[in-house]
C-alpha atoms as a PDB file:
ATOM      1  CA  UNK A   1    -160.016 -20.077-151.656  1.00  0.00           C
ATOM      2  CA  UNK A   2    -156.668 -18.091-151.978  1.00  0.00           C
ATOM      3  CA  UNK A   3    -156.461 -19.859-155.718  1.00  0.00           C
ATOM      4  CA  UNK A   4    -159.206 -18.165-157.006  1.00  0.00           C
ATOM      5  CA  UNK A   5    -160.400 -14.788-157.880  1.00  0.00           C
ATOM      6  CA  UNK A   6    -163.797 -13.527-158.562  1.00  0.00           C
ATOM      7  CA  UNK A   7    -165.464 -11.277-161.382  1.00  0.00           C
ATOM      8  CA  UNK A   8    -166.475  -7.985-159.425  1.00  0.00           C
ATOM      9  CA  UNK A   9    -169.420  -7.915-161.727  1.00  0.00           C
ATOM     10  CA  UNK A  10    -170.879 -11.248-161.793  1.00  0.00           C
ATOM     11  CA  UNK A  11    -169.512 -12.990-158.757  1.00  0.00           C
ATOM     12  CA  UNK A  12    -168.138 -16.283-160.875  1.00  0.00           C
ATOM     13  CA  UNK A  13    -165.316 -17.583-159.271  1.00  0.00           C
ATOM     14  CA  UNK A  14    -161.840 -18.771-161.306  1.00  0.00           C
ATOM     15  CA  UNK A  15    -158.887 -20.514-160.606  1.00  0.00           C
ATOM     16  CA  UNK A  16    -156.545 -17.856-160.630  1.00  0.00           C
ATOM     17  CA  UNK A  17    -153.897 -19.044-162.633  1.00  0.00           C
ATOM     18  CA  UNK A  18    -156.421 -20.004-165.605  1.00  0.00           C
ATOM     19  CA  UNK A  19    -158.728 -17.227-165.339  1.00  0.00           C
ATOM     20  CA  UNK A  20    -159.915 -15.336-168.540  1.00  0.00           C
ATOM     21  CA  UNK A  21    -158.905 -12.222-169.492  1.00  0.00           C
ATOM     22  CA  UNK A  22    -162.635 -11.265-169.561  1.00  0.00           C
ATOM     23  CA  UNK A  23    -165.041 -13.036-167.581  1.00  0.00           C
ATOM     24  CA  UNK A  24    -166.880 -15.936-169.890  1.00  0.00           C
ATOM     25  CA  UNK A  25    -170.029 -14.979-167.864  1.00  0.00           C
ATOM     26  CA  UNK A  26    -170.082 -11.355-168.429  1.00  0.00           C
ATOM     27  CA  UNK A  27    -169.281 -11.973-171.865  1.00  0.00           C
ATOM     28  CA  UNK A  28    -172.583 -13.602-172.763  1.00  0.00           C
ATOM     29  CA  UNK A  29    -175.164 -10.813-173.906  1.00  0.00           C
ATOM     30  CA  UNK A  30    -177.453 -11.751-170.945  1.00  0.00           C
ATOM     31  CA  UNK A  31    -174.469 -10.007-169.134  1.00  0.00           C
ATOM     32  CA  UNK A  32    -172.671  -6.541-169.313  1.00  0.00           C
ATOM     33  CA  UNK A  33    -169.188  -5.741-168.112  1.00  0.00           C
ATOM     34  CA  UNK A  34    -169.550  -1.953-166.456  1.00  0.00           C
ATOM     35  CA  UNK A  35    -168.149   1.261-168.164  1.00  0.00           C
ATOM     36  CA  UNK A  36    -164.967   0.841-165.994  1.00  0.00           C
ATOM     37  CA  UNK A  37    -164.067  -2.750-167.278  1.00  0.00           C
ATOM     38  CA  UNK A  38    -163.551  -5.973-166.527  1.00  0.00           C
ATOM     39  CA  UNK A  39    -162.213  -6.060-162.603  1.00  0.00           C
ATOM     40  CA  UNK A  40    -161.459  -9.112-160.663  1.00  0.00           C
ATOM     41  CA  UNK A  41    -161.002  -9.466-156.426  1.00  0.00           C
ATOM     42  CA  UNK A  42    -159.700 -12.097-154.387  1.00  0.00           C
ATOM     43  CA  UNK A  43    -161.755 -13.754-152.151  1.00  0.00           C
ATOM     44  CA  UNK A  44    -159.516 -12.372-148.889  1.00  0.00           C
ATOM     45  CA  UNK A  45    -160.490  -8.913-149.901  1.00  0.00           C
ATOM     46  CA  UNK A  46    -164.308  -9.401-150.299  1.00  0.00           C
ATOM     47  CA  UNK A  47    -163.921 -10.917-146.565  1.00  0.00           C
ATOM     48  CA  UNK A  48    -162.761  -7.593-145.964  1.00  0.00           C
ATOM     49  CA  UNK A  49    -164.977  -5.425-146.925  1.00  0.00           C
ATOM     50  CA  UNK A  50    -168.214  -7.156-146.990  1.00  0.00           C
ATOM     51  CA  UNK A  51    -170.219  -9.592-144.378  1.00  0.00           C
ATOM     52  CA  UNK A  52    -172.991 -11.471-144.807  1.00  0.00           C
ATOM     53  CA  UNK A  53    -176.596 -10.771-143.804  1.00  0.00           C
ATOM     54  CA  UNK A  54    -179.171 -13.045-142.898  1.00  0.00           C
ATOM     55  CA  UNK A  55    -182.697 -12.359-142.652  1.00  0.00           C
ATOM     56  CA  UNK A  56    -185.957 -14.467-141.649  1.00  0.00           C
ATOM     57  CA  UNK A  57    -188.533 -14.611-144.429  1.00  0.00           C
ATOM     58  CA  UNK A  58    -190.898 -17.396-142.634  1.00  0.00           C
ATOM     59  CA  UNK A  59    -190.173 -20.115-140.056  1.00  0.00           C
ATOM     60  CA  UNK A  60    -188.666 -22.173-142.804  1.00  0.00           C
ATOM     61  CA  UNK A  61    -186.811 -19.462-144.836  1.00  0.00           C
ATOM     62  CA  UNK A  62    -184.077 -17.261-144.609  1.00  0.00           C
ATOM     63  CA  UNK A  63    -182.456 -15.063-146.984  1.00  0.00           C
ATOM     64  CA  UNK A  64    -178.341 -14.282-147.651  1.00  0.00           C
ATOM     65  CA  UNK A  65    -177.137 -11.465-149.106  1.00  0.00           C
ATOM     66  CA  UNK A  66    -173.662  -9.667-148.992  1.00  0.00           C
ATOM     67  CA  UNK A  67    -173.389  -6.223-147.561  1.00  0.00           C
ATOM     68  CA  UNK A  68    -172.968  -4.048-148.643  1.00  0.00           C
ATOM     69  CA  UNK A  69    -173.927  -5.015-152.230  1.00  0.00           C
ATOM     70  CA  UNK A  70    -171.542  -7.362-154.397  1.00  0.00           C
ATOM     71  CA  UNK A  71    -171.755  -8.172-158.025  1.00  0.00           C
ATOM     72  CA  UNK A  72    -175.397  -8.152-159.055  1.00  0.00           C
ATOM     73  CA  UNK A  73    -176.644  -7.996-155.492  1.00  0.00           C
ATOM     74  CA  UNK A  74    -177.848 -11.644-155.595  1.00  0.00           C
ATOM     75  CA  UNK A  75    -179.227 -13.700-152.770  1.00  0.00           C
ATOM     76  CA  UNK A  76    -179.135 -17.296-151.662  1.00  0.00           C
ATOM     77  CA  UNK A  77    -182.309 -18.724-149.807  1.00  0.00           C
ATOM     78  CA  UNK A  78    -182.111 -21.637-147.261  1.00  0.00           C
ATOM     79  CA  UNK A  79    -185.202 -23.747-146.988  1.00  0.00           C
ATOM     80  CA  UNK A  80    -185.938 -25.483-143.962  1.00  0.00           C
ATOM     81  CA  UNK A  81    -187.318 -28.797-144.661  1.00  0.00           C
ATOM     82  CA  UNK A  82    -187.390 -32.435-142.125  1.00  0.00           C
ATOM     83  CA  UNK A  83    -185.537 -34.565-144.227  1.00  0.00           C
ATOM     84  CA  UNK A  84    -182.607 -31.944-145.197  1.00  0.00           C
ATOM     85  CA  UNK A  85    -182.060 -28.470-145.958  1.00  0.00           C
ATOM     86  CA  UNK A  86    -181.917 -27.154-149.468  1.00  0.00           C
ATOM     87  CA  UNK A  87    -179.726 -23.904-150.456  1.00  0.00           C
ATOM     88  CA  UNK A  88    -181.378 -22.114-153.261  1.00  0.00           C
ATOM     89  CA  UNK A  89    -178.654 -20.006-155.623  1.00  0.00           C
ATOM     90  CA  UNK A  90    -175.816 -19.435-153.795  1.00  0.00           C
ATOM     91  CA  UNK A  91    -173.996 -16.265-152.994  1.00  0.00           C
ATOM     92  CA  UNK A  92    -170.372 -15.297-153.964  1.00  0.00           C
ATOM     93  CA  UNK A  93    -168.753 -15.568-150.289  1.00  0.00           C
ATOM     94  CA  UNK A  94    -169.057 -17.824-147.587  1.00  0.00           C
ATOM     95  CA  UNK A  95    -167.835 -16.886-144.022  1.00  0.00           C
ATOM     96  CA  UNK A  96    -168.201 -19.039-140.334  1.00  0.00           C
ATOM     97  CA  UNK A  97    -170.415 -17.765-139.064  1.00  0.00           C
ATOM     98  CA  UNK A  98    -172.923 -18.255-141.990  1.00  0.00           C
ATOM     99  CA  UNK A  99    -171.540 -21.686-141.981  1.00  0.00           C
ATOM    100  CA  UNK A 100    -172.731 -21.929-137.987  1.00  0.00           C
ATOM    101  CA  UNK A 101    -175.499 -20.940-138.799  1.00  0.00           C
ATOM    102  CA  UNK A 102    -176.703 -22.998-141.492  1.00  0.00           C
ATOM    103  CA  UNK A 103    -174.959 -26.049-139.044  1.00  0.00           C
ATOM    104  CA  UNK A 104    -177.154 -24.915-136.550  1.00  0.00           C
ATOM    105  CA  UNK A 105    -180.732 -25.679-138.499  1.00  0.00           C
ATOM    106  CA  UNK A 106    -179.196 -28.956-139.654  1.00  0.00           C
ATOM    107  CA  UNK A 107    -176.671 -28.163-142.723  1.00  0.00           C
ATOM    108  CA  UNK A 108    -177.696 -29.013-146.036  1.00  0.00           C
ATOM    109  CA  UNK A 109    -178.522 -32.016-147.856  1.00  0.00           C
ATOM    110  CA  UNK A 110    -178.627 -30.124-151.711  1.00  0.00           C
ATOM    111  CA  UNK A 111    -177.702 -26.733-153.078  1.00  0.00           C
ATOM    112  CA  UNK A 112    -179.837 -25.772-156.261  1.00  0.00           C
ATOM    113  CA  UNK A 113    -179.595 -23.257-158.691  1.00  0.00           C
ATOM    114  CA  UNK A 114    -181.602 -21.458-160.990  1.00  0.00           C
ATOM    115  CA  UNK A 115    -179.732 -20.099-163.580  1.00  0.00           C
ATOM    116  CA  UNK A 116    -175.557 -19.648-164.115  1.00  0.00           C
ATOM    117  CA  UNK A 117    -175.134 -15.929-162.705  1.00  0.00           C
ATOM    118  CA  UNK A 118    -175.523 -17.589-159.122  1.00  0.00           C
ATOM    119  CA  UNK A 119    -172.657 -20.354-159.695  1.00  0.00           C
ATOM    120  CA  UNK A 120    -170.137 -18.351-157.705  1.00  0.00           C
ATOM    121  CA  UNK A 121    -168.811 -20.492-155.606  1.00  0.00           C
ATOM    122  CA  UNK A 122    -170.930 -23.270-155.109  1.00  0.00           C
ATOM    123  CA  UNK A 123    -167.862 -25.675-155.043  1.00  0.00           C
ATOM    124  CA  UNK A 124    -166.892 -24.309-151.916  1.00  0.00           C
ATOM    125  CA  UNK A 125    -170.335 -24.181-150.122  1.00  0.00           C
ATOM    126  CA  UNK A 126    -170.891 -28.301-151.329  1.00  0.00           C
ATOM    127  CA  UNK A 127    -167.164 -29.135-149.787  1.00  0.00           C
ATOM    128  CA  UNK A 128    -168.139 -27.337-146.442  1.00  0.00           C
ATOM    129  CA  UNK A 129    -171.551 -29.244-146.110  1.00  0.00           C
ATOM    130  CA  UNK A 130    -170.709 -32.238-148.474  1.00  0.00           C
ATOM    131  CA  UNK A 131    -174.073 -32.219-150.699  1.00  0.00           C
ATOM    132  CA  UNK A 132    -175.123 -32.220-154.147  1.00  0.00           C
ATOM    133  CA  UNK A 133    -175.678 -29.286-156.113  1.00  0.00           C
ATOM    134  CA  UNK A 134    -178.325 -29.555-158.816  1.00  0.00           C
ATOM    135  CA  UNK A 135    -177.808 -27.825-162.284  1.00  0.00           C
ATOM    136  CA  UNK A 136    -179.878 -28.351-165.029  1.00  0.00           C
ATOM    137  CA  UNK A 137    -178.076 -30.025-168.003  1.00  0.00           C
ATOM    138  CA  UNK A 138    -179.239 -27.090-170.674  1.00  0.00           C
ATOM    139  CA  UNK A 139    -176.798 -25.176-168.689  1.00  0.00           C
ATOM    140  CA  UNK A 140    -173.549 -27.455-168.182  1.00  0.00           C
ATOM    141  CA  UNK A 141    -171.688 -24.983-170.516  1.00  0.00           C
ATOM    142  CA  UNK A 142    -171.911 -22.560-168.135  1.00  0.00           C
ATOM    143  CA  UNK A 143    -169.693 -24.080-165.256  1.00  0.00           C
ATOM    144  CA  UNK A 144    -166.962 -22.291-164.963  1.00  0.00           C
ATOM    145  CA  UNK A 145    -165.325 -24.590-162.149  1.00  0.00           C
ATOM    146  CA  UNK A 146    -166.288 -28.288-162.327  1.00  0.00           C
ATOM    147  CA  UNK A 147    -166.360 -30.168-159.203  1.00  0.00           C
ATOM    148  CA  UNK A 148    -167.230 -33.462-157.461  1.00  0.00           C
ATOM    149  CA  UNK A 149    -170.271 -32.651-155.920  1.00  0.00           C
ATOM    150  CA  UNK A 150    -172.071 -31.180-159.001  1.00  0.00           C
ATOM    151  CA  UNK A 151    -174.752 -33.227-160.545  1.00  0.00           C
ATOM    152  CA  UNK A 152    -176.669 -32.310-163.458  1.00  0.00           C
ATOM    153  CA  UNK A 153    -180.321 -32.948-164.024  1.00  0.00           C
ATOM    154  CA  UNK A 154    -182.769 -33.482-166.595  1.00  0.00           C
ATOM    155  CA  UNK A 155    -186.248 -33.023-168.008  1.00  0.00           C
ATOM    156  CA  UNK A 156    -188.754 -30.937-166.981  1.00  0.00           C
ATOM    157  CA  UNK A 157    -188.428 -31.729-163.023  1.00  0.00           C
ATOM    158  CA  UNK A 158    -186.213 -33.351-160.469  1.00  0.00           C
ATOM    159  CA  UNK A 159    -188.133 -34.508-157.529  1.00  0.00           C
ATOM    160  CA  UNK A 160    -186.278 -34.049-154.152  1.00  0.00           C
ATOM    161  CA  UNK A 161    -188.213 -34.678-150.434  1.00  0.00           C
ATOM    162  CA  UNK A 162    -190.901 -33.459-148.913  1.00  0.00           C
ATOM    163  CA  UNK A 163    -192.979 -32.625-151.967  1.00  0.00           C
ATOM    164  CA  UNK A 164    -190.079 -30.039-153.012  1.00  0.00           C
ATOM    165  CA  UNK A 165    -189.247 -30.184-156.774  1.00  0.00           C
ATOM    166  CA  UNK A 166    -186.877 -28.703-159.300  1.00  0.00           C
ATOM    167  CA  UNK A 167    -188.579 -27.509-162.366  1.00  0.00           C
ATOM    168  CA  UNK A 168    -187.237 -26.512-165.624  1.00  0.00           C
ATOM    169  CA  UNK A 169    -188.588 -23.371-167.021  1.00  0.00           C
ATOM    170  CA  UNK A 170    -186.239 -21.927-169.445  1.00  0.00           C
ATOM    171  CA  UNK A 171    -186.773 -18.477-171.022  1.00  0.00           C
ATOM    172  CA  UNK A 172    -183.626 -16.507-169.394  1.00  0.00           C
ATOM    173  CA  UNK A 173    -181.722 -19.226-169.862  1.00  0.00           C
ATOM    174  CA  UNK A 174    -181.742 -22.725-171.729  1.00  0.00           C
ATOM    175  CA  UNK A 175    -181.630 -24.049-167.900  1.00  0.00           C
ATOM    176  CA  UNK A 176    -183.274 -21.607-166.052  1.00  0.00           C
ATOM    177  CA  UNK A 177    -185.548 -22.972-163.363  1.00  0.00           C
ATOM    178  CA  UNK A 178    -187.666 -23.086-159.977  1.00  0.00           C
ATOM    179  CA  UNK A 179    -187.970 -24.571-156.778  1.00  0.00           C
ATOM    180  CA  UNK A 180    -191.010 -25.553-155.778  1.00  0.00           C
ATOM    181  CA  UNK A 181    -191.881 -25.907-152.424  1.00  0.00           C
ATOM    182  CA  UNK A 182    -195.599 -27.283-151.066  1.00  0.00           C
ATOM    183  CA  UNK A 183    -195.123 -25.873-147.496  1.00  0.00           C
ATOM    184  CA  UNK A 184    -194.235 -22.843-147.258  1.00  0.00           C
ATOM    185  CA  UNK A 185    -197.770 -21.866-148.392  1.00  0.00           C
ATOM    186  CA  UNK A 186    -201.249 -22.769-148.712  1.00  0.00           C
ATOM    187  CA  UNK A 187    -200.606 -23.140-152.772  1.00  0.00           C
ATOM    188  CA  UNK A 188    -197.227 -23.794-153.150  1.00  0.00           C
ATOM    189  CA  UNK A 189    -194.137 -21.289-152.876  1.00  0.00           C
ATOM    190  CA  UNK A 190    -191.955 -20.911-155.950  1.00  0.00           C
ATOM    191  CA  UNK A 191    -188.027 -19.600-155.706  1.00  0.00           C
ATOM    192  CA  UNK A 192    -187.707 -18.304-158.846  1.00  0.00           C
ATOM    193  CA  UNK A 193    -184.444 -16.413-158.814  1.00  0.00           C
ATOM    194  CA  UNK A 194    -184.585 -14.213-161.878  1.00  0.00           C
ATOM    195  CA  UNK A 195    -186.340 -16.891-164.242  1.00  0.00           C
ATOM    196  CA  UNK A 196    -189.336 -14.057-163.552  1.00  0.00           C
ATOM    197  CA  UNK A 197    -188.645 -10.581-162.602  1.00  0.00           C
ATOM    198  CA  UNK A 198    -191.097  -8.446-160.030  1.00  0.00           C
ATOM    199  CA  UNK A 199    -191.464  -5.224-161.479  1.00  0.00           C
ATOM    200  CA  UNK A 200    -191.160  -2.486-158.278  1.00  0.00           C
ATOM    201  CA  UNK A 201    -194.712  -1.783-158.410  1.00  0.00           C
ATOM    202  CA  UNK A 202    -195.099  -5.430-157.515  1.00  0.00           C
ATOM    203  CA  UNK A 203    -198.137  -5.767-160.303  1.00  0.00           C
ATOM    204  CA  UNK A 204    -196.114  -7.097-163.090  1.00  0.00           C
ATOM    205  CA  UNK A 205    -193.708  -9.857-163.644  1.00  0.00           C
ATOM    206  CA  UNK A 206    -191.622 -10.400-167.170  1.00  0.00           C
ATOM    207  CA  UNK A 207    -189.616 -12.989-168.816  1.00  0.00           C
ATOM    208  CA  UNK A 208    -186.619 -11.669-170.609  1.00  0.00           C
ATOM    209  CA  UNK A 209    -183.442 -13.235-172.511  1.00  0.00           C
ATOM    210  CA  UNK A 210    -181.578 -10.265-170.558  1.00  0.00           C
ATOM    211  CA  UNK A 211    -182.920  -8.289-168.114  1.00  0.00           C
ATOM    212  CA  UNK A 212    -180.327  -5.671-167.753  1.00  0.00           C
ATOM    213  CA  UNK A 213    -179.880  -5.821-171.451  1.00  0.00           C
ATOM    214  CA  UNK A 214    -183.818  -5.526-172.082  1.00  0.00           C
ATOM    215  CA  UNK A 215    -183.341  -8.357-174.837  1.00  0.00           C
ATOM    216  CA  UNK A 216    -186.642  -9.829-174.885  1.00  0.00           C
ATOM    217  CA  UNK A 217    -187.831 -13.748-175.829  1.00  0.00           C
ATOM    218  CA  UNK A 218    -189.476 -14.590-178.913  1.00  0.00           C
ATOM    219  CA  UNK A 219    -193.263 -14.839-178.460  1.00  0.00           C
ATOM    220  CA  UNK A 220    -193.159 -18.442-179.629  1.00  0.00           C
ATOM    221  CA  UNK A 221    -190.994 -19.050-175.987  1.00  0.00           C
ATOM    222  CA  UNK A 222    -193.161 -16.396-173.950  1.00  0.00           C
ATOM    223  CA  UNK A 223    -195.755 -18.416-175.062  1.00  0.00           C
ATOM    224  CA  UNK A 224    -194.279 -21.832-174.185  1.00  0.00           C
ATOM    225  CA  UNK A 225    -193.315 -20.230-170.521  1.00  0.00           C
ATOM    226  CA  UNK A 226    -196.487 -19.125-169.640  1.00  0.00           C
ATOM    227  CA  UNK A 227    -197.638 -22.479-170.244  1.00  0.00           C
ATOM    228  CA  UNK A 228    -194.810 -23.605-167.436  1.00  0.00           C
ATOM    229  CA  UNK A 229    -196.245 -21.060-165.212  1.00  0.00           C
ATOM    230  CA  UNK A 230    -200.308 -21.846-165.535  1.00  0.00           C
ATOM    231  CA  UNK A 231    -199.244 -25.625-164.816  1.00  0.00           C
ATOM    232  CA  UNK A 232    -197.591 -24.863-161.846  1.00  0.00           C
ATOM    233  CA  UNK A 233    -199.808 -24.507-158.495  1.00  0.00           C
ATOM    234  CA  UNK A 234    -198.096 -21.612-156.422  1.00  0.00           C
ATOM    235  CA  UNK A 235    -199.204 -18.213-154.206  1.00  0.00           C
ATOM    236  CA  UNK A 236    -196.006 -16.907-153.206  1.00  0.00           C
ATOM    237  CA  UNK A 237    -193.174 -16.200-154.707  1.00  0.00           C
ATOM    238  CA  UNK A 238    -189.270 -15.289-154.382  1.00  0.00           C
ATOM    239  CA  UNK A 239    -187.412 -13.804-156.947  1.00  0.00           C
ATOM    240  CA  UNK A 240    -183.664 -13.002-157.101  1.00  0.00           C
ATOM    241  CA  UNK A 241    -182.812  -9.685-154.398  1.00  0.00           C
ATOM    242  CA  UNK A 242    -184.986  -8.716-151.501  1.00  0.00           C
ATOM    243  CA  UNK A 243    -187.437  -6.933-152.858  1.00  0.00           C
ATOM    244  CA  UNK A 244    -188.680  -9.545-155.225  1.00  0.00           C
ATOM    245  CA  UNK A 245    -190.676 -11.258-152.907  1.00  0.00           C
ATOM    246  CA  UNK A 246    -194.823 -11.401-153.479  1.00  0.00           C
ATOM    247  CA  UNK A 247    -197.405 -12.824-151.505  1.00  0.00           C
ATOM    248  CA  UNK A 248    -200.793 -11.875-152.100  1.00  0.00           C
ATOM    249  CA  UNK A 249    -202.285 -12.306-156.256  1.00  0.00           C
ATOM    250  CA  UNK A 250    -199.333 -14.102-157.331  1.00  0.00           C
ATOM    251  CA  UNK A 251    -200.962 -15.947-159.698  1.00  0.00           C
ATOM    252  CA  UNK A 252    -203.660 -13.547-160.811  1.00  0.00           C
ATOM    253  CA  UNK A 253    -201.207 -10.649-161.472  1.00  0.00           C
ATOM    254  CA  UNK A 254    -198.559 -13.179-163.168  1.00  0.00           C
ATOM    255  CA  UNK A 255    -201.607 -13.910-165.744  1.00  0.00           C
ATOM    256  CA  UNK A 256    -202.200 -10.519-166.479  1.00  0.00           C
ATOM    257  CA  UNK A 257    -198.939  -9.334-166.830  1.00  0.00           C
ATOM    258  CA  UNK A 258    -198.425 -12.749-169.639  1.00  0.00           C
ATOM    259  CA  UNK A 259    -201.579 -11.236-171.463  1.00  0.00           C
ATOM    260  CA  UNK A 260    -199.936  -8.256-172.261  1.00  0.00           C
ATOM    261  CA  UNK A 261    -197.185  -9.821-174.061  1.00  0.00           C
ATOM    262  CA  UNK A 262    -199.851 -11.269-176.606  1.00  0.00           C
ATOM    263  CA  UNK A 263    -202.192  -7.920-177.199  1.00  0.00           C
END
């Protein structure tokens, strides 16, 4: 870990010796780089001055976010399932007692992602629990650090255990897509990351190139993602932070909120 530094802004991790002047991530326009500039921190100092937080969300999921806030104020979610664990996204630090923790319910057979801006430092969180992480081919370019655990994935789903699938959406990025898992709910659960985005008022989700950039998709691809969607069973859903987290009309309020885009 002392090798590497980390964007302050995005949480991707580079070896220090190679890293960019600006951060490849943060360069794409799906990004931004803040008024202040491109900053970088080492891993010792987020240690520091943050912790990690873990929080129940149902018998078989838990939530992990850094506090306070780092870089876009991601989370990770750890899915409880008999025949091995699955991390969804990862966070950009990784401390023991997290890693007791996660020991604790049985480790992890497979970290997934849903889109690039969660990459962090995945390499380090596969070397601890020795597993797999899953990244859809359409996003390969986006590894910043390539590692031995990394496998990449393709088509429109990767079947993993217990009815739990990886499916490719696209939309926010090339890559972007969802976990599906059958028992965390009567319908199906998705973990969506920010492949959809729960407005506050928690009756409307979009589908956006960039959200913090407001660059919208051509309708042609809104069109072609809302096809994903209406083939996908689900009733809950978990988005990227916290407060993106919907249980009750998922699926009625998703289709309304796709009509809209076509008035």
């Amino acid at each position: 870990m002392n090798d590497q530094i980390i964007c302050s802004t995005c949480g991707t991790y580079y070896p220090a010796a190679t890293a960019p002047e600006l951060c490849i991530i943060c360069s794409d326009e799906r990004q931004y780089f803040p008024e202040t500039g491109q900053s970088y921190t080492k891993p010792a100092d987020l240690h520091r001055k943050h912790s990690i937080k873990l929080n129940k969300l149902h018998e078989r999921l838990y939530e992990m976010e850094i506090n306070p806030m780092f870089a876009i104020g991601q989370r990770a979610l750890l899915v409880l399932s008999e025949k091995g664990n699955v991390l969804w996204d990862c966070i950009p630090q990784l401390d023991e007692l997290t890693i007791e923790f996660i020991k604790s319910k049985g480790g992890l057979k497979a970290i997934a992602f849903s889109h690039p801006h969660y990459y962090s430092n995945m390499n380090d969180w596969a070397e601890i629990f020795d597993c797999p992480v899953y990244i859809h081919k359409n996003d390969a370019e986006h590894i910043m650090v390539k590692g031995p655990h990394i496998h990449l994935w393709q088509g429109d789903e990767h079947e993993l255990w217990d009815g739990m699938k990886l499916l490719l959406v696209g939309g926010h990025f090339e890559g972007s897509s969802i976990l599906h898992v059958p028992f965390l709910s009567k319908e199906g659960t998705i973990l969506c990351g920010d492949t959809l985005f729960l407005s506050p008022s928690k009756k409307h989700f979009s589908v956006m190139r960039s959200y913090p950039n407001r660059i919208p998709l051509s309708q042609q691809e809104m069109q072609r993602v809302k096809q994903r969607f209406d083939s996908i069973p689900f009733d809950t859903f978990y988005g990227y932070i916290k407060t993106q987290n919907l249980s009750e009309n998922v699926k009625p309020i998703f289709a309304r909120s796709m009509q809209q885009y076509f008035l």
